[in-house]
PDB file of N, CA and C in Angstrom:
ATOM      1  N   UNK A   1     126.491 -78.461  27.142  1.00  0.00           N
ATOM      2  CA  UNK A   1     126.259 -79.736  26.491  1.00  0.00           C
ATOM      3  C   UNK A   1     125.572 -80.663  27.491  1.00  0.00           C
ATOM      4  N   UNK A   2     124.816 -81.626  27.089  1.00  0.00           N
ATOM      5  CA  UNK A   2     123.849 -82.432  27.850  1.00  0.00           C
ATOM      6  C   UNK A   2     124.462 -83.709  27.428  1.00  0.00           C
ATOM      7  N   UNK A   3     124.565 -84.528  28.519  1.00  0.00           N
ATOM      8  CA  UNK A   3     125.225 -86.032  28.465  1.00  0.00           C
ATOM      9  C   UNK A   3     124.393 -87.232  29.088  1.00  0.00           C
ATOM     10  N   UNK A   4     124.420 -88.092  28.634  1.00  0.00           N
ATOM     11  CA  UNK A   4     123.595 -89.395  29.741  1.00  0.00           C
ATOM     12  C   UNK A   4     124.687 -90.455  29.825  1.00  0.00           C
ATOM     13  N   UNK A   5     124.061 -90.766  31.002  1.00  0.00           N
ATOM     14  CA  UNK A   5     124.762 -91.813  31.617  1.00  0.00           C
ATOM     15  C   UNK A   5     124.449 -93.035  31.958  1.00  0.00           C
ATOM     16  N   UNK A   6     124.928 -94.120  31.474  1.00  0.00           N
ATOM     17  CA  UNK A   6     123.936 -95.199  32.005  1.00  0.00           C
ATOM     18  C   UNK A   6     124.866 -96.467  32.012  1.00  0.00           C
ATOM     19  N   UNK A   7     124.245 -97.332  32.469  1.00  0.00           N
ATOM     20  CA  UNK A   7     125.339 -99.141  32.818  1.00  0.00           C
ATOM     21  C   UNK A   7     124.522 -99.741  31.515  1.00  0.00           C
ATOM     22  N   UNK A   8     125.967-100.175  30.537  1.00  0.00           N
ATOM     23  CA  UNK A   8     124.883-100.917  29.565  1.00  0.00           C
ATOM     24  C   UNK A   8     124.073-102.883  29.972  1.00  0.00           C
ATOM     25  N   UNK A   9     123.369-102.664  28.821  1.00  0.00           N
ATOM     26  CA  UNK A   9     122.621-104.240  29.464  1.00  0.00           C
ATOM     27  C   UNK A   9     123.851-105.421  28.885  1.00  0.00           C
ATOM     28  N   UNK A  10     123.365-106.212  29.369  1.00  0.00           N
ATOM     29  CA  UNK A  10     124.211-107.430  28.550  1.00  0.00           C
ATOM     30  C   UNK A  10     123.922-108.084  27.421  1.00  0.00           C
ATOM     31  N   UNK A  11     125.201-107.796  26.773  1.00  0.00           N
ATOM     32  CA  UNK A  11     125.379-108.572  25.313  1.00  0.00           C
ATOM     33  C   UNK A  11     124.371-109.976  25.132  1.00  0.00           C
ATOM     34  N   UNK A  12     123.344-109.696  23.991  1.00  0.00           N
ATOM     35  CA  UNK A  12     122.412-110.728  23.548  1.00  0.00           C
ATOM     36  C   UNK A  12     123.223-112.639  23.540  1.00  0.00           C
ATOM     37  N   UNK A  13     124.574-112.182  23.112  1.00  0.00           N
ATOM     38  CA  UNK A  13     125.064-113.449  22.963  1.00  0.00           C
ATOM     39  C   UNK A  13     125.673-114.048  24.030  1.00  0.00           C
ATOM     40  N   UNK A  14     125.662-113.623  25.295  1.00  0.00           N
ATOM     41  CA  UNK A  14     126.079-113.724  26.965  1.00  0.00           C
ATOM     42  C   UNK A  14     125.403-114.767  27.001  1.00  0.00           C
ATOM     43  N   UNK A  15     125.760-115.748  27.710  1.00  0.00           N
ATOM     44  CA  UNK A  15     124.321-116.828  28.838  1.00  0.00           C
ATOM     45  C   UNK A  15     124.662-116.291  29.644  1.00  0.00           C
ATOM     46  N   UNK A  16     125.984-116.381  30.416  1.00  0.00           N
ATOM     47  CA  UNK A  16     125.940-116.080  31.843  1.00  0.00           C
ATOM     48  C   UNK A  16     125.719-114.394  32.470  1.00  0.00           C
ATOM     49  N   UNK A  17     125.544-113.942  33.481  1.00  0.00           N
ATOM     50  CA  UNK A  17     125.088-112.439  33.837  1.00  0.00           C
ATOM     51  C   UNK A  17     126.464-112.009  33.632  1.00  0.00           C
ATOM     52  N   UNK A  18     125.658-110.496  33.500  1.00  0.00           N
ATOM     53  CA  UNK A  18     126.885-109.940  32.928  1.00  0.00           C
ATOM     54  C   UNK A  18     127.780-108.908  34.404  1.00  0.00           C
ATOM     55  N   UNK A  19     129.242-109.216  34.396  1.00  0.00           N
ATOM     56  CA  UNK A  19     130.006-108.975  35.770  1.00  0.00           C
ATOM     57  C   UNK A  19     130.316-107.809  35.269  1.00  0.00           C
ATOM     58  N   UNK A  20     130.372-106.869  34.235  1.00  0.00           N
ATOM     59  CA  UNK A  20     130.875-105.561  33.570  1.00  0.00           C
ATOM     60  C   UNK A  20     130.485-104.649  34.512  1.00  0.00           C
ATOM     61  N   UNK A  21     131.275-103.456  35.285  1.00  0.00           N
ATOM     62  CA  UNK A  21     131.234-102.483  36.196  1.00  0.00           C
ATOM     63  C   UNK A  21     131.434-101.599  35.137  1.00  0.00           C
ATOM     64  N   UNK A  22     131.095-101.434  33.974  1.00  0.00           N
ATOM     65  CA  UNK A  22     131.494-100.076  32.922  1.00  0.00           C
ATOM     66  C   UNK A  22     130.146 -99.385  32.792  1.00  0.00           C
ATOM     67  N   UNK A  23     130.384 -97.817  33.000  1.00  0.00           N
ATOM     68  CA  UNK A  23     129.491 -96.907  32.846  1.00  0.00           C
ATOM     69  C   UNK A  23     129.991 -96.552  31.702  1.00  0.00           C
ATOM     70  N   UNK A  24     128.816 -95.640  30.960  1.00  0.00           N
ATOM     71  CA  UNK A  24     128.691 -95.216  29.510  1.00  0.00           C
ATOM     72  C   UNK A  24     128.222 -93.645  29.491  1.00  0.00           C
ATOM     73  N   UNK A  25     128.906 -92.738  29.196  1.00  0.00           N
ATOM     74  CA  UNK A  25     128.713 -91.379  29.259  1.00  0.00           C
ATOM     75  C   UNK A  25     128.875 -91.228  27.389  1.00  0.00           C
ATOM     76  N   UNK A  26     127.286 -90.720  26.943  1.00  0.00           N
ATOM     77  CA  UNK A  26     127.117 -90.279  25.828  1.00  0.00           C
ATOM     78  C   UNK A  26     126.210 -88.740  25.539  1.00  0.00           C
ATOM     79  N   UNK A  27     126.597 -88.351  24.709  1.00  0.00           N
ATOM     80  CA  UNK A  27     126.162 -87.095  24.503  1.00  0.00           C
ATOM     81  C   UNK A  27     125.037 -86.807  24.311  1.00  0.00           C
ATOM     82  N   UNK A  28     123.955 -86.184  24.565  1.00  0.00           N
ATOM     83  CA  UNK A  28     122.852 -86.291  23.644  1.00  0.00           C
ATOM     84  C   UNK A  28     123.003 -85.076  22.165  1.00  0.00           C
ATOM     85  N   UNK A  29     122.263 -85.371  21.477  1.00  0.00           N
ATOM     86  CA  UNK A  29     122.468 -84.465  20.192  1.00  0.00           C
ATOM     87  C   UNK A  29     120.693 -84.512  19.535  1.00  0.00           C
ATOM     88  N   UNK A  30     120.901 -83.268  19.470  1.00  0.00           N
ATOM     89  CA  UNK A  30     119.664 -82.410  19.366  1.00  0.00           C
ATOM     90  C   UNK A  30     119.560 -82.657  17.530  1.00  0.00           C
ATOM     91  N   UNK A  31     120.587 -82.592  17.154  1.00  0.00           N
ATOM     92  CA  UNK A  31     120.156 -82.644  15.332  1.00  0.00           C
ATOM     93  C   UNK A  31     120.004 -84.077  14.779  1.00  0.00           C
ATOM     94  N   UNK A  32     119.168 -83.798  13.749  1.00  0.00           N
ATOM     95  CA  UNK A  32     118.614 -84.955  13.332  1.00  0.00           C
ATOM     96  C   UNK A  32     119.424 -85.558  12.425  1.00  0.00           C
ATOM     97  N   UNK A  33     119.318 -86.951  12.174  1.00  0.00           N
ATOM     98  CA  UNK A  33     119.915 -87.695  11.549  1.00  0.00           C
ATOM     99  C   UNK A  33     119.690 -87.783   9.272  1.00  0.00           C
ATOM    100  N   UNK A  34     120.204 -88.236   8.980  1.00  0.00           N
ATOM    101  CA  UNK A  34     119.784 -88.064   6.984  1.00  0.00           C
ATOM    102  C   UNK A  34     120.554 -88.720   6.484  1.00  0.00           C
ATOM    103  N   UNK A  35     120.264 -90.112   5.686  1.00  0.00           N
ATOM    104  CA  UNK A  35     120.835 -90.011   4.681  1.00  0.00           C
ATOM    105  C   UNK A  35     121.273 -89.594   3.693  1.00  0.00           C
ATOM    106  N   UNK A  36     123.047 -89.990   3.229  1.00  0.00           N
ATOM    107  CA  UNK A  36     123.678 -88.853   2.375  1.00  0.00           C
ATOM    108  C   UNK A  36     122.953 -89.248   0.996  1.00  0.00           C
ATOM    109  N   UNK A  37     123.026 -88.422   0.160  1.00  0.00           N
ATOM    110  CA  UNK A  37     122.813 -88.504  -1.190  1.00  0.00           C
ATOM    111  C   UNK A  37     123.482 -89.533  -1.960  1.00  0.00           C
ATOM    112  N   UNK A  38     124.697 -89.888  -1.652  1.00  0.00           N
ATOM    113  CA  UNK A  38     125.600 -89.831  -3.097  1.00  0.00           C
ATOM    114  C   UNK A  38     125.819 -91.671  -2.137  1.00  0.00           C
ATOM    115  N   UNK A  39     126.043 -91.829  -0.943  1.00  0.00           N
ATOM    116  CA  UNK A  39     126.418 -93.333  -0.703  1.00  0.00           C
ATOM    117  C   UNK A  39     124.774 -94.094  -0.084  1.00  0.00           C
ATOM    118  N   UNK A  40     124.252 -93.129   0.558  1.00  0.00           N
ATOM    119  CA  UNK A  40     122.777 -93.696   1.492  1.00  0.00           C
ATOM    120  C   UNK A  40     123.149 -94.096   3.187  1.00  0.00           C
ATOM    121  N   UNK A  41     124.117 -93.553   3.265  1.00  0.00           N
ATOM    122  CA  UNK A  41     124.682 -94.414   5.003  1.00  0.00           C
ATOM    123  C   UNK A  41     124.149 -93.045   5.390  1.00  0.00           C
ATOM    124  N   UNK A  42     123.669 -93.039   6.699  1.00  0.00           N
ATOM    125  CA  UNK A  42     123.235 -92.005   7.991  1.00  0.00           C
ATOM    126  C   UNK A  42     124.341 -90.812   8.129  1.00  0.00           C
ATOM    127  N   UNK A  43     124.005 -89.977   7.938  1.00  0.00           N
ATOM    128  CA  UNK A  43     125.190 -88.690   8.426  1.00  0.00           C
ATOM    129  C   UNK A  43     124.023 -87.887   9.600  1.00  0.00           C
ATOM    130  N   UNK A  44     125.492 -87.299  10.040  1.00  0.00           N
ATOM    131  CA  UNK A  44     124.552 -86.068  10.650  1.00  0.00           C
ATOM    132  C   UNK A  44     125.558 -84.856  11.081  1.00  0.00           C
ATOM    133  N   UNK A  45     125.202 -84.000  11.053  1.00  0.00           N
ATOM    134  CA  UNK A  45     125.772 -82.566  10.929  1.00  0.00           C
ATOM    135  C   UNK A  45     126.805 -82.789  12.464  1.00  0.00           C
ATOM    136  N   UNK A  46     126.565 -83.169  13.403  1.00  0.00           N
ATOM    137  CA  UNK A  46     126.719 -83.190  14.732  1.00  0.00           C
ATOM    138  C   UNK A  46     127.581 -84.384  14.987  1.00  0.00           C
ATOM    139  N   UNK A  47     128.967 -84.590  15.585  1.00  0.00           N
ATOM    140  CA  UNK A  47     129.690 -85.715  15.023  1.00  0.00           C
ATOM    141  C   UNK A  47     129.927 -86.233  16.555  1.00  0.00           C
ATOM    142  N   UNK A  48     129.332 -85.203  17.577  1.00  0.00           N
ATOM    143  CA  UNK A  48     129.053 -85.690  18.816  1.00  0.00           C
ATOM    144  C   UNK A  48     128.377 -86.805  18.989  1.00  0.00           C
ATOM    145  N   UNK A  49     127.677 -87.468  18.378  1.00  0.00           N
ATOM    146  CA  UNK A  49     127.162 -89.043  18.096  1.00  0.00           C
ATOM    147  C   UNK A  49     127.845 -89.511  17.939  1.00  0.00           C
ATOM    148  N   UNK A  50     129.029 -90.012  17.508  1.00  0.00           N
ATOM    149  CA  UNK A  50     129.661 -90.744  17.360  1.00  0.00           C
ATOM    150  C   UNK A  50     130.750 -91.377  18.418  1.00  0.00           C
ATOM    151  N   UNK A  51     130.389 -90.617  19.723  1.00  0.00           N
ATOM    152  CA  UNK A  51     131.436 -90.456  20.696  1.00  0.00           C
ATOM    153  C   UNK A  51     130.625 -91.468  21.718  1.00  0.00           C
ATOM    154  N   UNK A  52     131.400 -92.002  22.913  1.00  0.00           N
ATOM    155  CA  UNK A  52     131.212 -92.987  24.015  1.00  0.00           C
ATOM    156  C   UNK A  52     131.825 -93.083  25.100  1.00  0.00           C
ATOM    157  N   UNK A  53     132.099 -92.445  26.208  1.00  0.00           N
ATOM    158  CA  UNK A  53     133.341 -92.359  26.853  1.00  0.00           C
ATOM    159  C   UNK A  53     133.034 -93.676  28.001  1.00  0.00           C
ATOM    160  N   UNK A  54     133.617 -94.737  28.643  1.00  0.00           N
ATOM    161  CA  UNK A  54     133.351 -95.387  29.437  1.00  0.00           C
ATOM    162  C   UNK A  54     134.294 -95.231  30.399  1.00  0.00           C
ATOM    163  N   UNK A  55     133.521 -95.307  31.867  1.00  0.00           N
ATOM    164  CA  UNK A  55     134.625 -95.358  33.098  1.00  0.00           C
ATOM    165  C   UNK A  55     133.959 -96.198  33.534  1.00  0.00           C
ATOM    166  N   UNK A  56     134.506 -96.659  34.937  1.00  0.00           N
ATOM    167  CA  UNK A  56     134.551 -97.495  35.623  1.00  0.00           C
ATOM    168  C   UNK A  56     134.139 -97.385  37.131  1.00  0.00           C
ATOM    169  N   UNK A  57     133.223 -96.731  36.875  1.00  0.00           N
ATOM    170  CA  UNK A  57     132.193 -96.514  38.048  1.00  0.00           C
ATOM    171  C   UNK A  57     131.043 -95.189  37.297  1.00  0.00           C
ATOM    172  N   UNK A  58     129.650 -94.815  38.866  1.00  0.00           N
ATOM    173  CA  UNK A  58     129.218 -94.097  37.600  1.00  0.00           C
ATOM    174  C   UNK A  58     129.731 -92.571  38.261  1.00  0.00           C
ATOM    175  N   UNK A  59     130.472 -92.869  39.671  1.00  0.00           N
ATOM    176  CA  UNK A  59     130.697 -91.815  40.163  1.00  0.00           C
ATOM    177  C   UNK A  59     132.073 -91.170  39.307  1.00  0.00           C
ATOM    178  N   UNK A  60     132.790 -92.053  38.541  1.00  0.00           N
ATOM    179  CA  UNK A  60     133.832 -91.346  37.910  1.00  0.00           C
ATOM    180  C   UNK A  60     133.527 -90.603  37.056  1.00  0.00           C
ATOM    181  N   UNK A  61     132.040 -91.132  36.255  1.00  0.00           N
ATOM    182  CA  UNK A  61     131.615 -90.514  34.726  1.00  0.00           C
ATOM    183  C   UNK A  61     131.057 -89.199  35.664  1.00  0.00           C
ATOM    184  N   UNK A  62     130.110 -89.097  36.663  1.00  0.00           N
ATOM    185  CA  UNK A  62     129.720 -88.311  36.804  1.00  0.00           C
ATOM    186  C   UNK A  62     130.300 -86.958  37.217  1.00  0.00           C
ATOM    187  N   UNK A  63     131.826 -87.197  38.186  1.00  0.00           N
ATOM    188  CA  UNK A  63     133.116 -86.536  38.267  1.00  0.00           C
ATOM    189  C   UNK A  63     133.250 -85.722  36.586  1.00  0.00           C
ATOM    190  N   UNK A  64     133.598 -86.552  35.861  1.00  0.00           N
ATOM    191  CA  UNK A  64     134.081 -86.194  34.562  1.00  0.00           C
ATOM    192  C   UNK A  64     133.157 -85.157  34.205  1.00  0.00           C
ATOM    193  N   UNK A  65     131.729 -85.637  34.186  1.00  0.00           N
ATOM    194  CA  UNK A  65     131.236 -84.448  33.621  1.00  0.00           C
ATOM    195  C   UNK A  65     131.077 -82.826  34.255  1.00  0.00           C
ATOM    196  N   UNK A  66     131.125 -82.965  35.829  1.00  0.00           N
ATOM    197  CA  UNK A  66     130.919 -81.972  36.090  1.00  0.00           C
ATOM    198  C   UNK A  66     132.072 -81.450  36.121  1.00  0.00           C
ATOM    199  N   UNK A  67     133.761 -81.872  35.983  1.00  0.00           N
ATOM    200  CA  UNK A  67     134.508 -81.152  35.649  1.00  0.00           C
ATOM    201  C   UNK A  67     134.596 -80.373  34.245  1.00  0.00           C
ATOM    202  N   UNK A  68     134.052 -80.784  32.948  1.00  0.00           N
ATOM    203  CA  UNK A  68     133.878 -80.342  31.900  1.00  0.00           C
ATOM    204  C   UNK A  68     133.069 -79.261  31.779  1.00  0.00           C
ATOM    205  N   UNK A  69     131.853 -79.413  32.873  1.00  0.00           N
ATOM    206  CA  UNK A  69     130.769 -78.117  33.004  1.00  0.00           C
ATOM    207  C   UNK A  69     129.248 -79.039  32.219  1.00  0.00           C
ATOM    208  N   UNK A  70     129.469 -80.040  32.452  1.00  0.00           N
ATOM    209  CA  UNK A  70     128.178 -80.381  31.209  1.00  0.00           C
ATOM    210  C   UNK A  70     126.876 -80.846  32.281  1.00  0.00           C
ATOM    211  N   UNK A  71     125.732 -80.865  31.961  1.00  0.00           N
ATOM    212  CA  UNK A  71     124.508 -80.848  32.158  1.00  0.00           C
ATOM    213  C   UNK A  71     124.750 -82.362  32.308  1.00  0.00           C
ATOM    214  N   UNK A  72     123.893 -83.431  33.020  1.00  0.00           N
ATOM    215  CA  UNK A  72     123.593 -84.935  32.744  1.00  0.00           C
ATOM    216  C   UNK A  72     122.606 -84.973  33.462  1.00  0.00           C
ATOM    217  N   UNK A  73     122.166 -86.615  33.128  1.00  0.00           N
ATOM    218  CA  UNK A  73     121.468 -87.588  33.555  1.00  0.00           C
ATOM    219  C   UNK A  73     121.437 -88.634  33.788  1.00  0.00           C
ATOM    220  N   UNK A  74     121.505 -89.465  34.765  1.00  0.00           N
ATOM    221  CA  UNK A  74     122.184 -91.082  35.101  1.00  0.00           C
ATOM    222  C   UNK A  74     120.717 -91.380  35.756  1.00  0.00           C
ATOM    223  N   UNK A  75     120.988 -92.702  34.391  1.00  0.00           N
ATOM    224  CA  UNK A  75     119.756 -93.561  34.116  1.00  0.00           C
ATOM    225  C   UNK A  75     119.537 -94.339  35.066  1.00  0.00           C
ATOM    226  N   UNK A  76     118.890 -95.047  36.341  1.00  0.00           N
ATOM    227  CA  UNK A  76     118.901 -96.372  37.351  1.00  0.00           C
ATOM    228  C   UNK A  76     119.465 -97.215  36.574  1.00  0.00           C
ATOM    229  N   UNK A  77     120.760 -98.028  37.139  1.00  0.00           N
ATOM    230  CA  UNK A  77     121.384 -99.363  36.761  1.00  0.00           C
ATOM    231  C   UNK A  77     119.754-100.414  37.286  1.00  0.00           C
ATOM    232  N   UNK A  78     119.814-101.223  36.010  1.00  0.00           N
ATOM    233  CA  UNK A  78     118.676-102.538  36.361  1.00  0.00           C
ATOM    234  C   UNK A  78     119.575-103.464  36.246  1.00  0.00           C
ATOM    235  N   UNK A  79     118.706-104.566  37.248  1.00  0.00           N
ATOM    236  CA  UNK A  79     119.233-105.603  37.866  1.00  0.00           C
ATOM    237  C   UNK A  79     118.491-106.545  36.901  1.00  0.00           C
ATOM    238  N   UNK A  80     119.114-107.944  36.260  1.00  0.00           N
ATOM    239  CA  UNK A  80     118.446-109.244  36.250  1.00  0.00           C
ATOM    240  C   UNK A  80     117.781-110.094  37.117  1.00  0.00           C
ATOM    241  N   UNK A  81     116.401-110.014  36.531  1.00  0.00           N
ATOM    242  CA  UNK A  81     115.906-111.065  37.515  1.00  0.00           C
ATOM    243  C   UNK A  81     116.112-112.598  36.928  1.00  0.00           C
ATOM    244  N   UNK A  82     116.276-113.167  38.034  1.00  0.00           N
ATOM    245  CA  UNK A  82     116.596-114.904  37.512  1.00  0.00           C
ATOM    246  C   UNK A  82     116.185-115.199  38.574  1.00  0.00           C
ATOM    247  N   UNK A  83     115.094-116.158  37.576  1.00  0.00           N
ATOM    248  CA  UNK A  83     114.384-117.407  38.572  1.00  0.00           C
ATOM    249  C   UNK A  83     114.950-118.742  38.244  1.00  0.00           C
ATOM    250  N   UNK A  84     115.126-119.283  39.688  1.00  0.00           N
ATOM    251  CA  UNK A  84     115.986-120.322  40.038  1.00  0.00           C
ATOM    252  C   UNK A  84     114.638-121.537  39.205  1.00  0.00           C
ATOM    253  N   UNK A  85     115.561-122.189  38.434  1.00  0.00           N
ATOM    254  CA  UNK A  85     114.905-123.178  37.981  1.00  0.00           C
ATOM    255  C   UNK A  85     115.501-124.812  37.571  1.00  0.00           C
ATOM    256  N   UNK A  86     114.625-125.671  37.508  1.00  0.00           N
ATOM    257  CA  UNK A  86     115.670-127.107  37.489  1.00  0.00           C
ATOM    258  C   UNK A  86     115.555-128.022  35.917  1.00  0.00           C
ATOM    259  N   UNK A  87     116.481-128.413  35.686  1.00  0.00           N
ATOM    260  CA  UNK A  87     116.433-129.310  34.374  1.00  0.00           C
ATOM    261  C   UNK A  87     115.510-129.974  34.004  1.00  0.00           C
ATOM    262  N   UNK A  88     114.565-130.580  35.344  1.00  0.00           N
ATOM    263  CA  UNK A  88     113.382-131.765  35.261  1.00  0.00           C
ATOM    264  C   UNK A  88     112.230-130.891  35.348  1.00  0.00           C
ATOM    265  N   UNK A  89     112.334-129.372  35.204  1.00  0.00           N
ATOM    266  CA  UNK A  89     110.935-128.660  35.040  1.00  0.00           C
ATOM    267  C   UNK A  89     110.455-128.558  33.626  1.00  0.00           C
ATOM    268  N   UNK A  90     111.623-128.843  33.056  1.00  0.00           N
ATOM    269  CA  UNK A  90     111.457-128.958  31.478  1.00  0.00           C
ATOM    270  C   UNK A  90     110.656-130.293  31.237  1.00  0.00           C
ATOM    271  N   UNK A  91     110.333-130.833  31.618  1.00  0.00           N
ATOM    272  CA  UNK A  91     109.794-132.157  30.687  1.00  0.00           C
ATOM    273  C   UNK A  91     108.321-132.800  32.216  1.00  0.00           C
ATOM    274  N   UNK A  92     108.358-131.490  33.191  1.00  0.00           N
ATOM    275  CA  UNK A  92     107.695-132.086  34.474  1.00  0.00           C
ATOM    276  C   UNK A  92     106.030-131.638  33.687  1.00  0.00           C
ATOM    277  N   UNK A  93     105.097-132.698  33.757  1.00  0.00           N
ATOM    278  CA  UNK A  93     103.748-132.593  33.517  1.00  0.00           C
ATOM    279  C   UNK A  93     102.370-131.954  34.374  1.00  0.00           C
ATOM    280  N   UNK A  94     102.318-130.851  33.558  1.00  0.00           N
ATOM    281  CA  UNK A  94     101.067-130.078  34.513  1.00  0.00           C
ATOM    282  C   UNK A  94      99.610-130.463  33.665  1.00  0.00           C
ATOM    283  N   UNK A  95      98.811-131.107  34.262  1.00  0.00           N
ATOM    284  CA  UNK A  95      97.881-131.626  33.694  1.00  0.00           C
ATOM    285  C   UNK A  95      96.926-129.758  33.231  1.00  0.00           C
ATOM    286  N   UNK A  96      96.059-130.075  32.363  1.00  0.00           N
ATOM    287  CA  UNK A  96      95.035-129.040  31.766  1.00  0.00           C
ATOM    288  C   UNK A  96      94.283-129.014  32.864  1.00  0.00           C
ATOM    289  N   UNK A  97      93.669-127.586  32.955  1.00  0.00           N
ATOM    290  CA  UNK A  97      92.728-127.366  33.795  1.00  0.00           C
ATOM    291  C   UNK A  97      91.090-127.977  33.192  1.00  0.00           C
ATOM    292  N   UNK A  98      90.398-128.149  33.916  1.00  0.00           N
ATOM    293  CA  UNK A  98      88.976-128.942  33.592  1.00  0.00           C
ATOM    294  C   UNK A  98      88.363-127.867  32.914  1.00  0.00           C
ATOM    295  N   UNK A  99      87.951-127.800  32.158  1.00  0.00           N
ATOM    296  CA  UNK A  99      86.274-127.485  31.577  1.00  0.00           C
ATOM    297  C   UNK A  99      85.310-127.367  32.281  1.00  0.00           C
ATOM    298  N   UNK A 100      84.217-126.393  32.355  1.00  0.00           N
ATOM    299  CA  UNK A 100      83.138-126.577  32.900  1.00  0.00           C
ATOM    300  C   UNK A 100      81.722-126.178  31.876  1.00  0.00           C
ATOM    301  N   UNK A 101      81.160-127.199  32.296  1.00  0.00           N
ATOM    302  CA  UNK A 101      80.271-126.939  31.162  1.00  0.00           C
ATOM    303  C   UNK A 101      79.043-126.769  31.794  1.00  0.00           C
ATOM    304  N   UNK A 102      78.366-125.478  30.995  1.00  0.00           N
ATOM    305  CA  UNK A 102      76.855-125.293  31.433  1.00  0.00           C
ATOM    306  C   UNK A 102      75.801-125.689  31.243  1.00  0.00           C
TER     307      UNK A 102
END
């Protein structure tokens, strides 16, 4: 079985950065996805999608998997960039650049 691993990003509804040390070990799954006939919600033959295991480092997930025997891949954790910025840049006036005319 083949697994990935990765640090998720931060929740859209966060302002502040996100302090979460949780790794995410998910399966990959080779079969494709279909809506059912009879309701229309997504099924899929393979119920290994539905699974998420999180630890708390990525060296634990990665422990985990190779005790199970499984194949992975651990994605680079990305960093936020934040540029330092001030309240009075909001309303500070940068004049238009000139025109030149031929």
């Amino acid at each position: 079985m083949y697994v990935h691993i990765y640090k998720p990003s931060k929740n859209a509804m966060q302002s502040a950065p996100c302090a979460s040390d949780i790794w995410v070990l998910e399966p990959t799954t080779t079969s494709g996805k279909k809506p059912d006939e009879k309701t229309g919600w997504t099924s899929s033959e393979n119920t290994l999608s539905q699974i998420d295991m999180q630890f708390p480092s990525k060296e634990a997930a990665i422990a985990f998997a190779e005790e199970k025997g499984w194949k992975y891949t651990v994605a680079k954790e990305r960093k936020a960039r934040v540029k330092p910025r001030n309240y009075g840049d909001n309303f500070r006036y940068i004049p238009a650049e000139e025109t030149v005319k031929n």
